[in-house]
C-alpha atoms as a PDB file:
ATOM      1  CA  UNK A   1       0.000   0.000   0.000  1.00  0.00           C
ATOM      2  CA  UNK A   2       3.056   1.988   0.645  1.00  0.00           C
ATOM      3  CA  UNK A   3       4.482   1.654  -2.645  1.00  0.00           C
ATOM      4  CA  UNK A   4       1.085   2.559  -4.226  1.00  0.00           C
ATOM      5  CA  UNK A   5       0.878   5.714  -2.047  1.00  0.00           C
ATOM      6  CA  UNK A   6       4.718   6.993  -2.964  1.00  0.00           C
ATOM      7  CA  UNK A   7       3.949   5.594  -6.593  1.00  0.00           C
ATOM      8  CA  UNK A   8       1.355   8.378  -6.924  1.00  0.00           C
ATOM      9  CA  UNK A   9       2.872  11.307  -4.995  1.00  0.00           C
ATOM     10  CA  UNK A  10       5.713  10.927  -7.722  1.00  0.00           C
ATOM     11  CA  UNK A  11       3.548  11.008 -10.762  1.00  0.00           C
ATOM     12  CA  UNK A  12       1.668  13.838  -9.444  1.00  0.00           C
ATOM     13  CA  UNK A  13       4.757  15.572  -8.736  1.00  0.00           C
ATOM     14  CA  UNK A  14       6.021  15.105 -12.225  1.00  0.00           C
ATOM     15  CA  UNK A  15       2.714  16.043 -13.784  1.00  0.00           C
ATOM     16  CA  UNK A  16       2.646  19.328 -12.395  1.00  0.00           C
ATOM     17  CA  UNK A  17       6.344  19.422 -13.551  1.00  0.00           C
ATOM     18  CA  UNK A  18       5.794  18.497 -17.064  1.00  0.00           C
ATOM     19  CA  UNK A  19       2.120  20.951 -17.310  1.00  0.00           C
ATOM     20  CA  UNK A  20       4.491  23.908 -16.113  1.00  0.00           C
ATOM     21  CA  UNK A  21       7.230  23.270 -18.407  1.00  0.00           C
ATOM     22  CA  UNK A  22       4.270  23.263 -21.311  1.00  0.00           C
ATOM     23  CA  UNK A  23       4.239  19.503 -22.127  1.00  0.00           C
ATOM     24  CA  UNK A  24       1.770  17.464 -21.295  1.00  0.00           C
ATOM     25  CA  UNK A  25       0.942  15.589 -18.402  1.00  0.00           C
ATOM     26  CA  UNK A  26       0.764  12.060 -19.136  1.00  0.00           C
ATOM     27  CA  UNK A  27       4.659  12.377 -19.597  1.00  0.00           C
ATOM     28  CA  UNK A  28       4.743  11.874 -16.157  1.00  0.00           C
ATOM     29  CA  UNK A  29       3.483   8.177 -16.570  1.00  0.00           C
ATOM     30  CA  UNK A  30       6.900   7.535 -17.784  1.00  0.00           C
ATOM     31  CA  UNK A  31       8.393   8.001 -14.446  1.00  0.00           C
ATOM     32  CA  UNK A  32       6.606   4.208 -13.359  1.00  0.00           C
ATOM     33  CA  UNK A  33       9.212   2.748 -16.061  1.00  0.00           C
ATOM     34  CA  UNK A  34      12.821   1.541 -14.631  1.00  0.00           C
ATOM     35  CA  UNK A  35      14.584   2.872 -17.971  1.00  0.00           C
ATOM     36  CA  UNK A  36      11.889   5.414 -19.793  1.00  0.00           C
ATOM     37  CA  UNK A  37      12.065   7.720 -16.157  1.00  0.00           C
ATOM     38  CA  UNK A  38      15.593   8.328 -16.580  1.00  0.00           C
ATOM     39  CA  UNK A  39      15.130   9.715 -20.123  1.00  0.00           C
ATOM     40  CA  UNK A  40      12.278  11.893 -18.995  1.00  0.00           C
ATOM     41  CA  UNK A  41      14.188  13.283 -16.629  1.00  0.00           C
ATOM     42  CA  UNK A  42      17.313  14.215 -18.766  1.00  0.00           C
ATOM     43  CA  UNK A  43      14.560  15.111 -21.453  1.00  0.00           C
ATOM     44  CA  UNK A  44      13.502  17.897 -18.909  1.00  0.00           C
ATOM     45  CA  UNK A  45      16.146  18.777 -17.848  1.00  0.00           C
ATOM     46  CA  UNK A  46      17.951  19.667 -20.925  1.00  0.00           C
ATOM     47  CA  UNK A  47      15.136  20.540 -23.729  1.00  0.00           C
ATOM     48  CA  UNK A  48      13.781  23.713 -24.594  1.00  0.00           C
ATOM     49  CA  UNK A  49      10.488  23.841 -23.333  1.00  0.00           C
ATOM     50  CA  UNK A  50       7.474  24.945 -24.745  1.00  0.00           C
ATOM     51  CA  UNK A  51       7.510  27.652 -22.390  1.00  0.00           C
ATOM     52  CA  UNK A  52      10.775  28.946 -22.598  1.00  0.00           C
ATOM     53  CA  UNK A  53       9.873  29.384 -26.453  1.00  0.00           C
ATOM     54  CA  UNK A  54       7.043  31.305 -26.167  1.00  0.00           C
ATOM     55  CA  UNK A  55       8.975  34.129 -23.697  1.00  0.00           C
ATOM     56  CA  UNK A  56      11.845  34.080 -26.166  1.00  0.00           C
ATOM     57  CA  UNK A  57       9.157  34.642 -29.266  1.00  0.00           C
ATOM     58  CA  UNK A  58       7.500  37.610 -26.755  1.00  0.00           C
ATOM     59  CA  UNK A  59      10.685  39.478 -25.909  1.00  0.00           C
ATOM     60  CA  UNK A  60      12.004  38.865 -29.701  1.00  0.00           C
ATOM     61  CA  UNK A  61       8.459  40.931 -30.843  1.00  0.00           C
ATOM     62  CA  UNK A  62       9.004  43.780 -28.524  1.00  0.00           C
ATOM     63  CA  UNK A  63      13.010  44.525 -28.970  1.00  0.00           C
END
């Protein structure tokens, strides 16, 4: 029940990651696979997110 319990907390945690960041949120389902979590989290932590494109395209229209 435990492992059910901390199971969830993680892919909630990672959904709210992935929604901020501008992807979707069933990315986070990846996190409950040994290999596909790891590649998740280098795929956040290192691509240009949705997000960060959309404040780039802003501040290139006002200079």
């Amino acid at each position: 029940m435990m492992m059910l319990f901390m199971g969830v907390l993680v892919v909630v945690q990672i959904w709210r990651i992935c929604v901020k960041a501008g992807y979707s949120g069933w990315f986070s389902l990846l996190v409950l696979i040994p290999v596909a979590n790891l590649f998740l989290l280098y795929f956040l932590g290192f691509a240009e997110w949705p997000l960060e494109r959309k404040i780039s395209k802003v501040s290139l229209q006002r200079s």
